[in-house]
Protein backbone atom coordinates (compact mmCIF):
# COMPACT_ATOMS: atom_id res chain seq x y z
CA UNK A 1 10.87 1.89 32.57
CA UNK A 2 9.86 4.81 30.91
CA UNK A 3 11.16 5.38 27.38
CA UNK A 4 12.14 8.37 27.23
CA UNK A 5 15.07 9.13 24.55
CA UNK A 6 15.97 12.58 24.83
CA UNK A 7 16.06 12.73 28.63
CA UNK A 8 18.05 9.46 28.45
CA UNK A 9 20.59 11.41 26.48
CA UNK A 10 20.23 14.36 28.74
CA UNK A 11 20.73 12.14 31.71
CA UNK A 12 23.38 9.76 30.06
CA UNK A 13 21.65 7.33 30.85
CA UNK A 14 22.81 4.99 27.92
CA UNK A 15 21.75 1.76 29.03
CA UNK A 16 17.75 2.53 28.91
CA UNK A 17 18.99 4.19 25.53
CA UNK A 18 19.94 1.21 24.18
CA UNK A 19 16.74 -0.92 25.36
CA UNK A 20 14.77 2.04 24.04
CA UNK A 21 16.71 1.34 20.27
CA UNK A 22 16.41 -2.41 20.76
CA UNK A 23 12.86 -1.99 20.73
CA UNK A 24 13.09 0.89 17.34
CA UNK A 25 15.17 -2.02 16.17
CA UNK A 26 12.61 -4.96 16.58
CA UNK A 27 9.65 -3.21 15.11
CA UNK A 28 11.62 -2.30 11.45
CA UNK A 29 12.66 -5.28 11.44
CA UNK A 30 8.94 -6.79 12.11
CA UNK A 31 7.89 -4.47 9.02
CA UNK A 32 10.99 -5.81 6.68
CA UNK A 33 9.81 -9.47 7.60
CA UNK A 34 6.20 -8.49 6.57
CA UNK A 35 7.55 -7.46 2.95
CA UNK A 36 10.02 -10.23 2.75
CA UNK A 37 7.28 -12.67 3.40
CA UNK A 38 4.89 -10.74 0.72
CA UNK A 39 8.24 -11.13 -1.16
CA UNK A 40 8.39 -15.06 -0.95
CA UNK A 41 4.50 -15.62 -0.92
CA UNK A 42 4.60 -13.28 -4.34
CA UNK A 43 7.41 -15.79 -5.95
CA UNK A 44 5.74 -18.93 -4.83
CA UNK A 45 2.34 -18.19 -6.44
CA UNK A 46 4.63 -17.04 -9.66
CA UNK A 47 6.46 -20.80 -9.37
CA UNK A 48 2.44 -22.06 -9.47
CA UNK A 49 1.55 -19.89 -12.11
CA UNK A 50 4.75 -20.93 -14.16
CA UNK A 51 4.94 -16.90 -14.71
CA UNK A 52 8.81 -15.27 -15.49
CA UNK A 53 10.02 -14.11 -12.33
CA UNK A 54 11.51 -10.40 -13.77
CA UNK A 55 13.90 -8.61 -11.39
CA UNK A 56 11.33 -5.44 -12.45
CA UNK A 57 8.95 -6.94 -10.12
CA UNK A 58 11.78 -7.23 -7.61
CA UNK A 59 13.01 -3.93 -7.81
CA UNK A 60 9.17 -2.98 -7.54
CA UNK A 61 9.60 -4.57 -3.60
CA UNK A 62 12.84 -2.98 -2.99
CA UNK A 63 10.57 0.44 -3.77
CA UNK A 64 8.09 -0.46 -1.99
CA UNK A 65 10.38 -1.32 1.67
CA UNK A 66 12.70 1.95 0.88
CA UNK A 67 8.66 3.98 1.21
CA UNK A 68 7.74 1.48 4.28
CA UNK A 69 11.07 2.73 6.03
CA UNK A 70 10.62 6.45 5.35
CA UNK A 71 7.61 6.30 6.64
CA UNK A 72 8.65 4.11 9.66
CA UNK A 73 11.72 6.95 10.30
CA UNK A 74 8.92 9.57 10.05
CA UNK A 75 6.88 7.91 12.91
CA UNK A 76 10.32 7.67 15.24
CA UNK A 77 10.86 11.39 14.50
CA UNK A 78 7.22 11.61 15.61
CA UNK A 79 8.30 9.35 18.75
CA UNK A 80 10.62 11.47 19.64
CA UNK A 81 9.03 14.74 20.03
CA UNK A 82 6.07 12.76 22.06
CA UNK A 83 8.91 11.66 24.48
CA UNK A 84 8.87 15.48 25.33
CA UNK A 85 5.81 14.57 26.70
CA UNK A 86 5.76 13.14 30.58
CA UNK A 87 3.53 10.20 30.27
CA UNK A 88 4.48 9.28 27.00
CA UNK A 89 6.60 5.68 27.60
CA UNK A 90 6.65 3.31 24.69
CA UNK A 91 6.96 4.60 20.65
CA UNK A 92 3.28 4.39 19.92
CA UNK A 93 3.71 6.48 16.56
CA UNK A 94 6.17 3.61 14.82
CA UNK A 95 4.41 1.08 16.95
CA UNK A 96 1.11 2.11 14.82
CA UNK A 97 2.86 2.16 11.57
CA UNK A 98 4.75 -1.21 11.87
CA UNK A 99 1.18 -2.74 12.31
CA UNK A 100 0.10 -0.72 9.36
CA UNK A 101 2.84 -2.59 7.26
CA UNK A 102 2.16 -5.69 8.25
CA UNK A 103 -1.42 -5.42 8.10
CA UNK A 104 -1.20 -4.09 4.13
CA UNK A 105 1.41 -6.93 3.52
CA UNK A 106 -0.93 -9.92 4.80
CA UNK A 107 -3.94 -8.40 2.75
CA UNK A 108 -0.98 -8.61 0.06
CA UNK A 109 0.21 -12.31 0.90
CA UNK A 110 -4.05 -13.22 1.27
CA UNK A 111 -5.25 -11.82 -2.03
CA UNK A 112 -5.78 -14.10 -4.95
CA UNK A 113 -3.66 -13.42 -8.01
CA UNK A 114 -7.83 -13.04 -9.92
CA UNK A 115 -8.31 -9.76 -8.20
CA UNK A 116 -4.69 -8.37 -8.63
CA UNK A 117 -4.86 -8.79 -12.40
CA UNK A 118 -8.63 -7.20 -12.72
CA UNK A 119 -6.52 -4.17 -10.86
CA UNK A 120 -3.90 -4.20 -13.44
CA UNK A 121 -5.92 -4.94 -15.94
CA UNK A 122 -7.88 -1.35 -14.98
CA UNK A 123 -5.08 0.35 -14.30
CA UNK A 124 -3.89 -0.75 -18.04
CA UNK A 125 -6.97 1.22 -19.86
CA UNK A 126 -6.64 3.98 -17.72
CA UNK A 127 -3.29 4.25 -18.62
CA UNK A 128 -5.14 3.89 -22.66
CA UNK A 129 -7.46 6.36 -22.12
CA UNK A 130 -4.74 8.74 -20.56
CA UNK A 131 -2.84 8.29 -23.00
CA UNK A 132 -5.60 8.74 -26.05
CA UNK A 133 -8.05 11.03 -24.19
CA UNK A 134 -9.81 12.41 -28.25
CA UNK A 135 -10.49 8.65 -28.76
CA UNK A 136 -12.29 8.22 -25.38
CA UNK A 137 -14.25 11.20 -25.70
CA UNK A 138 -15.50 9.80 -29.11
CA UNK A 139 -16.24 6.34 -27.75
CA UNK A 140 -17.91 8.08 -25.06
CA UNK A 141 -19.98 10.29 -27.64
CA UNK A 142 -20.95 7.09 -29.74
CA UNK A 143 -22.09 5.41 -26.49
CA UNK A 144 -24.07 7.98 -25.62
CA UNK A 145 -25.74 8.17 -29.44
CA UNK A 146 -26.27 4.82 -29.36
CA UNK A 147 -28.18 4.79 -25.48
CA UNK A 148 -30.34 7.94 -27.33
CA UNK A 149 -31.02 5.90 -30.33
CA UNK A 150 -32.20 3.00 -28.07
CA UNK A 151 -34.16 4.77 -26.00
CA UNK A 152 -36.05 6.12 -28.76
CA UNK A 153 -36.70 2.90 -30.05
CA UNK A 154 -37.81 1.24 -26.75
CA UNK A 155 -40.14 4.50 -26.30
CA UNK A 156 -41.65 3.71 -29.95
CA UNK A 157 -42.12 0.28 -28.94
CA UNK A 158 -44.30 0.93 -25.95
CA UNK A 159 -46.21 3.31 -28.38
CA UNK A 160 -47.11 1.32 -30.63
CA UNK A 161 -48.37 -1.32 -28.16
CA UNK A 162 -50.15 1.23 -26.82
């Protein structure tokens, strides 16, 4: 069975059609399980951590499965212009990027909350140092007077052994 959409419609062939959107079906709804279970994994270690569970950080997976579904309608579109293609019989394109998903959500679901906070915590002073970019230029500058000024001092040290 070759699954070919657009010659399906061309043919009226509707019952391969609908096997054909079973399948379309199956794998967004693999990729919607993935984020649901980063979802529930994300909650549970919250429970653990006796953190607030904010309906920002909700909202933040709602976001994050409306992007997961463009992207999974842009690799159907994909699909269908390979099914103009002869030998072209299953919908590798959204096949690829439901694996994708799943694969970023179980790195999700596997990290430990340590490493997600050092990222936030980075992303926090670059956010600061966007935000102030004068004051990190002059922490910068008395950094770099200060690695000058020791320097000099380790270089009159080995001098004076010397």
């Amino acid at each position: 069975m070759k699954l070919l959409y657009i010659k399906d419609i061309i043919n009226q062939d509707f019952a391969a059609l609908e096997v054909k959107i079973y399948v379309l079906v199956a794998l967004y709804v693999v990729a919607i399980l993935a984020v649901l279970l980063d979802l529930w994994s994300g909650i549970r270690k919250a429970k653990k951590r006796k953190e607030f569970i904010s309906s920002y950080g909700l909202r933040k997976t709602v976001k994050k499965m409306v992007k997961y579904l463009n992207l999974m309608l842009c690799l159907t579109l994909i699909d269908l212009v390979l099914t103009l293609i002869e030998n072209i019989n299953l919908p590798f394109a959204t096949m690829v990027g439901t694996v994708i998903v799943c694969v970023i959500e179980l790195k999700s679901i596997i990290e430990k909350h340590d490493q997600k906070e050092k990222v936030r915590d980075a992303a926090k002073t670059l956010s600061v140092i966007v935000q102030n970019p004068t004051d990190f230029v002059r922490i910068l500058e008395e950094f770099d007077k200060s690695k000058i000024n020791e320097t000099k001092e380790n270089t009159n040290q080995k001098t004076e052994k010397l």
